[in-house]
Protein backbone atom coordinates (compact mmCIF):
# COMPACT_ATOMS: atom_id res chain seq x y z
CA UNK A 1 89.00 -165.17 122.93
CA UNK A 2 91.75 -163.49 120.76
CA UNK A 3 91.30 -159.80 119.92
CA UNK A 4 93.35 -157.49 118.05
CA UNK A 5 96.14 -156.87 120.13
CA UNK A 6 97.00 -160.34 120.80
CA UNK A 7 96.57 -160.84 117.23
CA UNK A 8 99.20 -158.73 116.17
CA UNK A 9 102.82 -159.93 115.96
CA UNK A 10 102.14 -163.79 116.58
CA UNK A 11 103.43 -165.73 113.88
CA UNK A 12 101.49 -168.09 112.05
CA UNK A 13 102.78 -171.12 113.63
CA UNK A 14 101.89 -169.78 117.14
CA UNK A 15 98.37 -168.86 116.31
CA UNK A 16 97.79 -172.28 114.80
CA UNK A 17 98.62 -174.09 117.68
CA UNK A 18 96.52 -171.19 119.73
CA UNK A 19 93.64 -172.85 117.85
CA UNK A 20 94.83 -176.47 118.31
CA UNK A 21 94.85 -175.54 122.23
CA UNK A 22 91.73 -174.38 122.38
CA UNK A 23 92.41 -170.95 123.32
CA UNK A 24 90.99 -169.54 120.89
CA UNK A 25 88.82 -170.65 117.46
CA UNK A 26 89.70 -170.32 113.77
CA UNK A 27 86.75 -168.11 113.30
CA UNK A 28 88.37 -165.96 115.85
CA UNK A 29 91.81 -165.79 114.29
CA UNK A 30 90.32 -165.38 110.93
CA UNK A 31 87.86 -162.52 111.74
CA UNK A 32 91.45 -160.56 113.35
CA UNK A 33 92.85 -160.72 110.39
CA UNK A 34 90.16 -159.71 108.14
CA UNK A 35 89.51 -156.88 110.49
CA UNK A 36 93.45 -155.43 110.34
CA UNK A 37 92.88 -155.42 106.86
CA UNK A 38 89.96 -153.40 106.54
CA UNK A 39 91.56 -151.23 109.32
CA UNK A 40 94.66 -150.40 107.11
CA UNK A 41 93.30 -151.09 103.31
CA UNK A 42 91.90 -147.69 103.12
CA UNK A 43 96.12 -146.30 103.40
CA UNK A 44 98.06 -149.29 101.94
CA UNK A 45 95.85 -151.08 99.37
CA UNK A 46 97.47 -154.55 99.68
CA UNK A 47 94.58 -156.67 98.99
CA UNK A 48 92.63 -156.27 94.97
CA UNK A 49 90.35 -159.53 95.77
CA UNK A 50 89.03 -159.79 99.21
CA UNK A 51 86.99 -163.14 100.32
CA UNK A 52 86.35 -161.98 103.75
CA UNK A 53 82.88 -163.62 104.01
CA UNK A 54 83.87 -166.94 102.17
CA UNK A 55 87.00 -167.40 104.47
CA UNK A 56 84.82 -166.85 107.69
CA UNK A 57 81.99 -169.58 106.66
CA UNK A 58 85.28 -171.59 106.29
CA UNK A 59 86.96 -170.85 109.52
CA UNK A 60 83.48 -172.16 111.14
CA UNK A 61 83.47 -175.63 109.17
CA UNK A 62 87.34 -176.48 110.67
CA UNK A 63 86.10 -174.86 114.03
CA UNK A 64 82.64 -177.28 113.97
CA UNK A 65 85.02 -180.12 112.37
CA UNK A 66 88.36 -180.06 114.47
CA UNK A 67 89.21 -183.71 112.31
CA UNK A 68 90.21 -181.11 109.20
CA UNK A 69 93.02 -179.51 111.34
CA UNK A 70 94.76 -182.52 110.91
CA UNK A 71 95.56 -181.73 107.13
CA UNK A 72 98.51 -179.98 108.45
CA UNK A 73 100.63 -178.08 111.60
CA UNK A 74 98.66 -174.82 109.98
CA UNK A 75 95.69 -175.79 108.37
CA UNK A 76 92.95 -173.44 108.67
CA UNK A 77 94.79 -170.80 109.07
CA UNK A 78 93.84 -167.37 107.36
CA UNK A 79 96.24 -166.59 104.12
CA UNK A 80 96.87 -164.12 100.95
CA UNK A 81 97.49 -165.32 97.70
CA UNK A 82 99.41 -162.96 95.61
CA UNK A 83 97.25 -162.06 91.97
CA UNK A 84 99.68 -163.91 89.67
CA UNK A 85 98.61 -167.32 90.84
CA UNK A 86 95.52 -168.52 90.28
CA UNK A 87 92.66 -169.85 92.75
CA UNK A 88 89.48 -171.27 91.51
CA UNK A 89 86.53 -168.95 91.35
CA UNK A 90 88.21 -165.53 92.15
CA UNK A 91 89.22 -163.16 89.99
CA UNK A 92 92.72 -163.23 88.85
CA UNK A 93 93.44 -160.01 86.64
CA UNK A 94 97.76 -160.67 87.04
CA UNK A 95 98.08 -156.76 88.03
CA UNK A 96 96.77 -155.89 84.00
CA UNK A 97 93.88 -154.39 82.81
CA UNK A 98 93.77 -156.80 80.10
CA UNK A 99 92.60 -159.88 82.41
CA UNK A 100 90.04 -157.19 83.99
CA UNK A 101 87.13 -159.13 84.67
CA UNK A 102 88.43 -162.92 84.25
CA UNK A 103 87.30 -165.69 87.09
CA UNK A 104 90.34 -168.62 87.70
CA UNK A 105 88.72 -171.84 86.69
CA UNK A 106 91.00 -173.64 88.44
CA UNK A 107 93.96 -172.71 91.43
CA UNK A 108 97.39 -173.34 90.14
CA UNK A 109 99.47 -176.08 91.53
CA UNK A 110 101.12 -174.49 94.73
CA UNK A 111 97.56 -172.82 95.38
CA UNK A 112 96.06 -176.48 95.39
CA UNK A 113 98.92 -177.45 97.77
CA UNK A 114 98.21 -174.54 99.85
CA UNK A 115 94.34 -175.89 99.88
CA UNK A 116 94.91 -179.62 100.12
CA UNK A 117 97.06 -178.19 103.26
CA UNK A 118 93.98 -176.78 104.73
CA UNK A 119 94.63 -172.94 104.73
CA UNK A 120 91.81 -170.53 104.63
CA UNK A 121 92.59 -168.32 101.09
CA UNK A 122 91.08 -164.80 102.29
CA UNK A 123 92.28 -162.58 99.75
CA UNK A 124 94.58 -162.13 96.79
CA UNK A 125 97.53 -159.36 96.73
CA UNK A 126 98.59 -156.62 94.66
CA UNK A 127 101.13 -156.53 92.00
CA UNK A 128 102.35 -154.54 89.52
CA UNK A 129 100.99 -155.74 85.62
CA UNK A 130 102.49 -159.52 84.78
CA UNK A 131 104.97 -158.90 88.12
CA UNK A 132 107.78 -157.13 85.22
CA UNK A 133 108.88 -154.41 87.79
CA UNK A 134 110.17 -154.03 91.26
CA UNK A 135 107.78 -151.75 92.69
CA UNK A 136 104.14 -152.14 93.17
CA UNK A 137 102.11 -149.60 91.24
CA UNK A 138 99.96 -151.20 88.47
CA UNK A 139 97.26 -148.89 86.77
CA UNK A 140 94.87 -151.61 86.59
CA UNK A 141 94.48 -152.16 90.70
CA UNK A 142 96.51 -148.65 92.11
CA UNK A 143 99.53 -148.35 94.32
CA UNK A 144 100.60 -150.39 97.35
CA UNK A 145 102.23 -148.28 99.84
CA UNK A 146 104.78 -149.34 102.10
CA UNK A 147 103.79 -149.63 105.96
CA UNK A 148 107.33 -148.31 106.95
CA UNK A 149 106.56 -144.99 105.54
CA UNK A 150 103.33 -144.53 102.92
CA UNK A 151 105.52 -142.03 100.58
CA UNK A 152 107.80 -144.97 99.51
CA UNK A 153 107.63 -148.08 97.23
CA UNK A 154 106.63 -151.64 98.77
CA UNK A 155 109.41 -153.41 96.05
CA UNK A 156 107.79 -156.05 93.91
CA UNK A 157 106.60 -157.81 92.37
CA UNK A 158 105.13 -159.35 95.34
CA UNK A 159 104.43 -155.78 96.73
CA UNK A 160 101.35 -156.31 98.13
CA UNK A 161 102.18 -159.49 99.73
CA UNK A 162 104.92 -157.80 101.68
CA UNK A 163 102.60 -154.76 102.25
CA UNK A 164 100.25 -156.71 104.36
CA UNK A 165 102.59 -158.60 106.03
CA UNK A 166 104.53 -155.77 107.45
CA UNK A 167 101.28 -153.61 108.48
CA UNK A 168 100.22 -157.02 110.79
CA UNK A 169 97.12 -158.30 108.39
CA UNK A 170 98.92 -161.52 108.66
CA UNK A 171 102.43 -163.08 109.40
CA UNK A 172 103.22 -164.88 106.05
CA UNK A 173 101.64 -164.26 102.65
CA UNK A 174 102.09 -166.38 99.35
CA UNK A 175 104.57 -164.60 97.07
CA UNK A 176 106.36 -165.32 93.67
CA UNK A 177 109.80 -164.99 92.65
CA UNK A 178 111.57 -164.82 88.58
CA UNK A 179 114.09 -162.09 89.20
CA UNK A 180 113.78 -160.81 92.90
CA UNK A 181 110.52 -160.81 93.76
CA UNK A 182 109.92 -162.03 97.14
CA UNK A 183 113.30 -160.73 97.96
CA UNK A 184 113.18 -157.33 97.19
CA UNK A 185 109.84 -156.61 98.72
CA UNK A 186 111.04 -158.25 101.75
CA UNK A 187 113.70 -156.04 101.68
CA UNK A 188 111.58 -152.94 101.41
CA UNK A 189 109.04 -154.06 103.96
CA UNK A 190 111.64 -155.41 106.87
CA UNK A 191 110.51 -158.93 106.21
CA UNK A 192 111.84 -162.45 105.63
CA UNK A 193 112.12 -164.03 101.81
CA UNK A 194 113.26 -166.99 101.09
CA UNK A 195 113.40 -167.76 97.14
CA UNK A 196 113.63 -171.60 97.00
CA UNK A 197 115.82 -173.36 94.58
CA UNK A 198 114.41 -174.32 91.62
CA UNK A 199 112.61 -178.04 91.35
CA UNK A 200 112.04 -177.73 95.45
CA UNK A 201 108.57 -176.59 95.31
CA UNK A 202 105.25 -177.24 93.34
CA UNK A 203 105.50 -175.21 90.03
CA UNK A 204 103.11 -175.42 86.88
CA UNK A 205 104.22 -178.27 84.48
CA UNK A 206 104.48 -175.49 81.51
CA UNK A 207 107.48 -173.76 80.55
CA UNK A 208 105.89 -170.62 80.00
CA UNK A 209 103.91 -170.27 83.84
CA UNK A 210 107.39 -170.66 85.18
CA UNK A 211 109.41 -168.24 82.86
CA UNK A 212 111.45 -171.29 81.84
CA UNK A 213 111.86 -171.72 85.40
CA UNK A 214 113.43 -168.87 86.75
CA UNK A 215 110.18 -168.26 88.50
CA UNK A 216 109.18 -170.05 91.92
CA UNK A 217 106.58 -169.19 94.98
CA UNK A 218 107.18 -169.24 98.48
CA UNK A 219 105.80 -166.72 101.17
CA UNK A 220 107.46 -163.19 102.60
CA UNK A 221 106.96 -163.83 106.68
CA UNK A 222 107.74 -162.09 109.96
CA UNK A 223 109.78 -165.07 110.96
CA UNK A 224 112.11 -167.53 109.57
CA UNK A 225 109.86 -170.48 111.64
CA UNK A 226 106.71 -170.18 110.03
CA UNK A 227 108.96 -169.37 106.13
CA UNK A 228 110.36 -172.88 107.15
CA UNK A 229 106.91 -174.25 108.13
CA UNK A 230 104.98 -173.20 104.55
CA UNK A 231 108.02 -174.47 102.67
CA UNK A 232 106.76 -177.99 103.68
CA UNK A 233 103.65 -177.23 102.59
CA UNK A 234 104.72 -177.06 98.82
CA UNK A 235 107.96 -178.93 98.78
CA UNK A 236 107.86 -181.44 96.20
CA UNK A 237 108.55 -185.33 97.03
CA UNK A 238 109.63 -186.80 93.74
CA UNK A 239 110.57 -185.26 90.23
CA UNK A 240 108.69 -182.74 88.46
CA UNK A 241 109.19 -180.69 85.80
CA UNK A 242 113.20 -180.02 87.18
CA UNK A 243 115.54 -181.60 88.99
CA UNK A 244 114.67 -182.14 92.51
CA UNK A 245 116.77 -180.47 94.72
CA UNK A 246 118.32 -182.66 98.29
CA UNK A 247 115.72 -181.21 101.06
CA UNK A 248 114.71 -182.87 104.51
CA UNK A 249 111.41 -184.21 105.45
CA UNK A 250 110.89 -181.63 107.23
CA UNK A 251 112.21 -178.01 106.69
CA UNK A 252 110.66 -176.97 110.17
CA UNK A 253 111.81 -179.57 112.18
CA UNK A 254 115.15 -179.31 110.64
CA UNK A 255 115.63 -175.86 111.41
CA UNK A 256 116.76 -175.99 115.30
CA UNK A 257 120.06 -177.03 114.60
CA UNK A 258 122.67 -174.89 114.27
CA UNK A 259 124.74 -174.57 110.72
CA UNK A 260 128.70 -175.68 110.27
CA UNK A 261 130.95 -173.07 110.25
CA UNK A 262 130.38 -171.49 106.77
CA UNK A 263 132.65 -169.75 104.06
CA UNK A 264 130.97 -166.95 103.82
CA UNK A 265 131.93 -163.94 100.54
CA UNK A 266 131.26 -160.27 100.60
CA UNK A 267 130.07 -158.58 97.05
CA UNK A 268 130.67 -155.24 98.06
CA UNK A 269 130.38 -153.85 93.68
CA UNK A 270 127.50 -153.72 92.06
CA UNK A 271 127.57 -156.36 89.23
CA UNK A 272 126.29 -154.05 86.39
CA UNK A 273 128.72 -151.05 87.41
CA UNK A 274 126.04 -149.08 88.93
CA UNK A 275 126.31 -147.09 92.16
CA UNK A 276 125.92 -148.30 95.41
CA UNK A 277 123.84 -146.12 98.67
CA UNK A 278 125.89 -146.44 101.28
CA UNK A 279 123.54 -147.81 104.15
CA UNK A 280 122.82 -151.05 101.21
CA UNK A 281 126.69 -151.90 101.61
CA UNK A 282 126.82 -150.74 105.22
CA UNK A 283 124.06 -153.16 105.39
CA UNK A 284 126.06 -155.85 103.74
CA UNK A 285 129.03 -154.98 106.06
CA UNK A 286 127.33 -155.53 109.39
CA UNK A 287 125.84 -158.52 108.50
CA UNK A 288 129.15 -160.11 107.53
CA UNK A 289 130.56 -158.39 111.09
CA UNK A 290 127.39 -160.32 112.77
CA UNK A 291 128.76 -163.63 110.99
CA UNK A 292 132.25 -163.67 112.18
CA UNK A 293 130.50 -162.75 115.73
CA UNK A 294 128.73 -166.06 114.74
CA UNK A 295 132.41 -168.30 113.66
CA UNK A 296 131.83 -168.04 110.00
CA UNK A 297 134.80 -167.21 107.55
CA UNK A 298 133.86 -164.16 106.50
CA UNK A 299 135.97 -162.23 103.41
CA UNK A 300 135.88 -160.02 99.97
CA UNK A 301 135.09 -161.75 97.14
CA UNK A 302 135.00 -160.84 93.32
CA UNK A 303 132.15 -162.59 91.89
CA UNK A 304 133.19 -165.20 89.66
CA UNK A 305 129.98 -164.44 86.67
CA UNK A 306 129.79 -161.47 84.32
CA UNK A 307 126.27 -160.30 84.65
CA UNK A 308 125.84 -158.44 81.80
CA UNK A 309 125.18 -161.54 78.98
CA UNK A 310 123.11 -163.22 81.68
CA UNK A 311 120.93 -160.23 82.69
CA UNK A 312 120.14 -159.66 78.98
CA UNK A 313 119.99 -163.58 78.32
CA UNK A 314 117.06 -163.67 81.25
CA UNK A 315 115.37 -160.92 79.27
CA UNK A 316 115.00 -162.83 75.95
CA UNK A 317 113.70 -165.67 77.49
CA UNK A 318 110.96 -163.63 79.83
CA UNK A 319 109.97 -161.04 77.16
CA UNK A 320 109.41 -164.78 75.02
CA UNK A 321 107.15 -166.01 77.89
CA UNK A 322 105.34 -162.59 78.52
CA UNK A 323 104.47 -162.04 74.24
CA UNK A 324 103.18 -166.12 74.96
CA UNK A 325 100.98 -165.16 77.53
CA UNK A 326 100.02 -161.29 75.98
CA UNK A 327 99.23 -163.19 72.79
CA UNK A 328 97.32 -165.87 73.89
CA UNK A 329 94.66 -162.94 75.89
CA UNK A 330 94.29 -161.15 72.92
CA UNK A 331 93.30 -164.05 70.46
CA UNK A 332 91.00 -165.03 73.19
CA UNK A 333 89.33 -161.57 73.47
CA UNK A 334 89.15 -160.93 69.46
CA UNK A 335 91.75 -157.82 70.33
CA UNK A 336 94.97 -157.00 68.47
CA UNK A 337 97.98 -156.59 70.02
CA UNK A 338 97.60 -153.14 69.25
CA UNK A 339 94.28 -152.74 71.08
CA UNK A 340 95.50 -154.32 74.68
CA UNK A 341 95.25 -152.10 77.38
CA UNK A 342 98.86 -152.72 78.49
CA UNK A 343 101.64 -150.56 80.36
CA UNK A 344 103.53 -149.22 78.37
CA UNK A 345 106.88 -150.66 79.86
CA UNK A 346 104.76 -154.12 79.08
CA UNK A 347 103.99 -153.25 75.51
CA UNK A 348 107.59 -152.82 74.53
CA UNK A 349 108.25 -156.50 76.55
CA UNK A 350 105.64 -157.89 74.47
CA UNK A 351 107.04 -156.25 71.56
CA UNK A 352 110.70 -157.29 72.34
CA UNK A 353 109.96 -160.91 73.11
CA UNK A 354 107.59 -161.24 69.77
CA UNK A 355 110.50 -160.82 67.75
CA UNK A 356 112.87 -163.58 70.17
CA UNK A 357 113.68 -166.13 67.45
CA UNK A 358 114.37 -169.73 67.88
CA UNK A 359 117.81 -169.33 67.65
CA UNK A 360 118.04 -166.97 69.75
CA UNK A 361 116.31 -168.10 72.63
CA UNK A 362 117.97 -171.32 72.63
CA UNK A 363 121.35 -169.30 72.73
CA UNK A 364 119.78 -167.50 75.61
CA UNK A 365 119.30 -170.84 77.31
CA UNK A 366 122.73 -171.94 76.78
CA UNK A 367 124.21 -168.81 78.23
CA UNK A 368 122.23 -168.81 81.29
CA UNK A 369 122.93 -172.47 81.87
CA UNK A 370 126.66 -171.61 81.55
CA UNK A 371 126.22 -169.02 84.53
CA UNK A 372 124.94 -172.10 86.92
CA UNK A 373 128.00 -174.43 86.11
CA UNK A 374 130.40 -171.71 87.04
CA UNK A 375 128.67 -170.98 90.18
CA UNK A 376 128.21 -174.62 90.87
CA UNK A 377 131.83 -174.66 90.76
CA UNK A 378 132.47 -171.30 92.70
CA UNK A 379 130.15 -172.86 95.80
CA UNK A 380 132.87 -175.47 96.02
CA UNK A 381 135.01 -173.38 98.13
CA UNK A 382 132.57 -170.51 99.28
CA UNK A 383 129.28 -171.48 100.78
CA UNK A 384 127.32 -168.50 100.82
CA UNK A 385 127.64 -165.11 98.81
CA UNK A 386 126.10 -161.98 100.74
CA UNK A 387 125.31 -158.72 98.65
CA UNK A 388 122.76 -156.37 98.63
CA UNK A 389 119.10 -157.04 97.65
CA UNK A 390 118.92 -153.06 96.13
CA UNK A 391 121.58 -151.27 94.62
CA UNK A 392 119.91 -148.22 96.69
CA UNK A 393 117.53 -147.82 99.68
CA UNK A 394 113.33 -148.20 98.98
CA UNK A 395 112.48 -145.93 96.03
CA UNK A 396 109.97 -143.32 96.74
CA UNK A 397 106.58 -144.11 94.99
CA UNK A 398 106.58 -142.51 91.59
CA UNK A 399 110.12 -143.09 90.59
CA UNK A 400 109.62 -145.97 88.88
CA UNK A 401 106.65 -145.90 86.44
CA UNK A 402 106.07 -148.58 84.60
CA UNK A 403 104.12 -146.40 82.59
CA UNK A 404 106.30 -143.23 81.67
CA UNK A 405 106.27 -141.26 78.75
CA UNK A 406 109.57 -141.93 79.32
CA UNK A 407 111.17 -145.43 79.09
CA UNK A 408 114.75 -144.56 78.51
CA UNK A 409 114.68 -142.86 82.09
CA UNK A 410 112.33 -145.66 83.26
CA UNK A 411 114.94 -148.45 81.96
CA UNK A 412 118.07 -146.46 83.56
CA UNK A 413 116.02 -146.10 86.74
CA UNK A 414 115.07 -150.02 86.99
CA UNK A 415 119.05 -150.44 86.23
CA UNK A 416 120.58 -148.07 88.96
CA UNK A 417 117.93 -149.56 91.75
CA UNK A 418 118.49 -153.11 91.06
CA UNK A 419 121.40 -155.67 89.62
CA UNK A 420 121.60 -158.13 92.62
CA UNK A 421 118.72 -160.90 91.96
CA UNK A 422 117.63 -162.13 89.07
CA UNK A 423 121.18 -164.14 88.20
CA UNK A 424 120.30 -166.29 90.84
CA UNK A 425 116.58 -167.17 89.64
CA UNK A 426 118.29 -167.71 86.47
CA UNK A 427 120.72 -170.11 87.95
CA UNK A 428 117.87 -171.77 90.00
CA UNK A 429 120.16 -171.43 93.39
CA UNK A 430 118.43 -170.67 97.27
CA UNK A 431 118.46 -166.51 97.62
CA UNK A 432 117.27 -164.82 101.02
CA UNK A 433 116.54 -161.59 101.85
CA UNK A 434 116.80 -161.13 105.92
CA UNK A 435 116.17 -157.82 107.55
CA UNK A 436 119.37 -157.03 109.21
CA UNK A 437 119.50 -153.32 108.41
CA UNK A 438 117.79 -150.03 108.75
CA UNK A 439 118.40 -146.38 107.40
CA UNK A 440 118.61 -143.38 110.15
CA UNK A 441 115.36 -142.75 109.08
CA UNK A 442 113.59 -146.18 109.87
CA UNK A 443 113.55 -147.89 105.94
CA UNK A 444 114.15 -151.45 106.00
CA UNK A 445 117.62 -152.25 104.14
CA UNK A 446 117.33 -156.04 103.54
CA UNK A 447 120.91 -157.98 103.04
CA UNK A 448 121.01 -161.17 101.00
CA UNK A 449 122.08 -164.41 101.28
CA UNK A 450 122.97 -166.61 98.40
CA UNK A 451 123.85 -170.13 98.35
CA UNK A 452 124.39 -173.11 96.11
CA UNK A 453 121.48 -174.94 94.47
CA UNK A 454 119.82 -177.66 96.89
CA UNK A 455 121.39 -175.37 100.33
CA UNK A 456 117.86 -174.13 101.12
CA UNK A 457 118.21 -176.11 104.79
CA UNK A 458 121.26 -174.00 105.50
CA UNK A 459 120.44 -170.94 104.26
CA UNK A 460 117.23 -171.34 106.53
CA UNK A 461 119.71 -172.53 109.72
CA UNK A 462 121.81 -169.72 108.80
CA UNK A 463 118.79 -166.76 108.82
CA UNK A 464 117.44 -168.84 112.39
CA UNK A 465 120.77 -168.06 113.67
CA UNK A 466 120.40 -164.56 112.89
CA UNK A 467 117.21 -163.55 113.84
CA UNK A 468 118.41 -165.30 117.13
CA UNK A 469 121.21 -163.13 117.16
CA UNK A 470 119.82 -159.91 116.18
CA UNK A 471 116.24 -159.57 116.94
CA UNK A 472 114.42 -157.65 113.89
CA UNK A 473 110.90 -155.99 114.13
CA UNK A 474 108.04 -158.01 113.10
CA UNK A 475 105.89 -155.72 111.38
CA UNK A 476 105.35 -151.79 112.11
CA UNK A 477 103.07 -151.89 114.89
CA UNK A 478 102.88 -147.77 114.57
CA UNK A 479 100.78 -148.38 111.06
């Protein structure tokens, strides 16, 4: 029999092969976790679809037909999809008012993996409208609050992912990623988030899904084990719509073994000349410390891209993709762009990227591509980059409004809190954030750890080794 308390702060991996032992049944696990979340929803508001009822008559067909646990080491096994991916026959409203209301007719590649894998979809997860911001506060489904502390921000845009995986409703949770957003909620929420390199994992075969690929899924976990474990769940086997990126046959069973000796660099600037809190570099500081403790080379480094043309590069070709999406809605619903109930940080997106021409979006192409040869070339002699995942310490909810009267103080906001991620999801390289760091107060800092394109294996070796090392809490068991 497993009951609450033994529920909490197993990961995934552990209570699957609880199940496989016969210690306990699926119906079991999956009724724990349905019951933390309707213990904590009330505060944090983490889940927008729940499918409580659904995923129990589920957990009973794998408990009455053991054969189906065979699909995979964690088939059956309760999980959150976050609301920008689609699963067939739940609503999917992509944190916007303007898909209010809308039923997926079909799940979206990595959602089909995650079902041909056998796990038990129980609910989908908060985010703010089309994932454009890095907290998680959309009008259309409320505010997530962070289980650290409710008066302060979850990140995003995979807010509510993180959410319920730090407040114990379950140890991983599906979360997406196109300029820091599994990273910067795991940051926020004390969590680990790996953001896979681009062509690793399964990804929609249009353009537009994928924000010209700068956008990829993976999960926010307590551990790096069971990150490691859903990666194989999704990792592609041949040639999709990029390159496919070197990767074992199994992440999971590849993790035990310690990495080389790496070359590690410290970014200790922020790349757009904003300031930096002192606990996010003290952050970045210790964790280098923790490395040499570890026999890495460990120094300074000046980082070898100018942000600024790639940062606004990334924006043509996402405002592009968002006007795409924005504009096919509104033909289908007889609406003018005028008339969509949109944020109004999302309008001016929309009306940005509606104006992209093809000129210009090629150009933005060209310069982003230039960023990845340079850095292709800088990972020659430095294996790893760490920096900070925030520019400054969780926001406080409220502080960045994706709906202000004012957007000048929004925009100079978003630019002062963040800086660090999105060149690599333009650049399509492996980016982690691992919770190494704390403020007096008890805030997750998360540090992060950047390697070159196809390195996902030792970036993974690399967090195993720390968590080893230095022990971080699994979710806030106070909550």
């Amino acid at each position: 029999m497993l009951n609450q308390s033994d529920y909490l702060g197993i990961d995934a991996l552990s209570l699957s092969a609880g199940v496989r032992n016969r210690d306990f049944t699926l119906t079991e696990l999956t009724e724990c976790a349905i019951a933390r979340a309707e213990a904590v929803e009330p505060t944090l508001n983490s889940i927008v679809t729940s499918n409580f009822e659904q995923a129990i008559d589920v957990a009973k067909k794998f408990d009455s037909n053991p054969v189906l646990l065979q699909k995979s080491k964690l088939a059956g096994f309760p999980f959150l999809i976050k609301d920008l991916s689609t699963v067939e026959g739940l609503p999917t409203t992509l944190g916007s008012n303007l898909f209010k209301g809308t039923v997926a007719m079909s799940s979206s590649k990595i959602v089909q993996r995650y079902i041909d894998s056998g796990l038990n979809i129980f609910g989908l997860t908060n985010t703010p409208e089309f994932g454009l911001t890095i907290t998680t506060e959309p009008v259309a489904n409320g505010v997530t609050r962070n289980p650290w502390n409710t008066n302060y921000s979850t990140g995003g845009s995979s807010g509510g992912a993180a959410a319920a995986v730090a407040a114990g409703i379950s140890p991983a949770a599906h979360a997406t990623d196109g300029g820091g957003s599994i990273r910067i909620p795991a940051a926020c929420c004390g969590l680990f988030g790996l953001k896979p390199s681009r062509g690793l994992t399964a990804i929609e075969n249009k353009q537009g899904d994928s924000w010209s690929g700068m956008s990829v899924g993976h999960v926010v976990s307590q551990t790096v084990k069971d990150s490691a474990a859903f990666l194989d769940l999704i990792k592609l086997e041949q040639l999709q719509v990029f390159p496919l990126p070197p990767a074992p046959a199994s992440f999971l069973e590849s993790l035990e073994a310690a990495p080389e000796q790496l070359k590690i660099g410290l970014q200790l600037t922020h790349p757009l000349d904003q300031a930096l809190d002192q606990e996010c570099i003290d952050g970045v500081t210790i964790a280098g410390q923790l490395c040499e403790s570890l026999g890495h080379k460990v120094e300074e480094i000046t980082h070898p891209v100018d942000y600024g043309p790639i940062v606004s590069a990334m924006a043509k070709l996402i405002n592009t993709h968002i006007f795409q999406r924005v504009n096919a809605r509104v033909a289908e619903s007889g609406l003018s762009l005028d008339e969509a109930e949109l944020e109004k940080s999302t309008k001016i997106v929309v009306e940005l990227g509606s104006k992209v021409t093809a000129a210009e979006f090629l150009a933005a192409r060209d310069t982003v591509f230039e960023a990845e040869l340079i850095l292709r070339q800088f990972h020659q002699s430095c294996d790893v980059i760490i920096s900070p995942v925030l520019a400054k310490t969780p926001a406080k909810i409220g502080w960045l409004d994706m709906n202000s009267d004012n957007m000048k103080e929004y925009t100079r906001r978003f630019r002062q809190y963040s800086g660090f991620t999105s060149l690599y999801n333009g650049t399509g390289q492996p980016s982690m954030s691992v919770p190494l760091h704390r403020t007096d107060s008890g805030l997750p800092v998360g540090v992060m750890f950047t390697g070159a394109w196809g390195s996902d294996l030792r970036l993974l070796r690399l967090a195993s080794q720390l968590e080893q090392a230095q022990p971080w809490p699994l979710f806030n068991s106070a909550f």
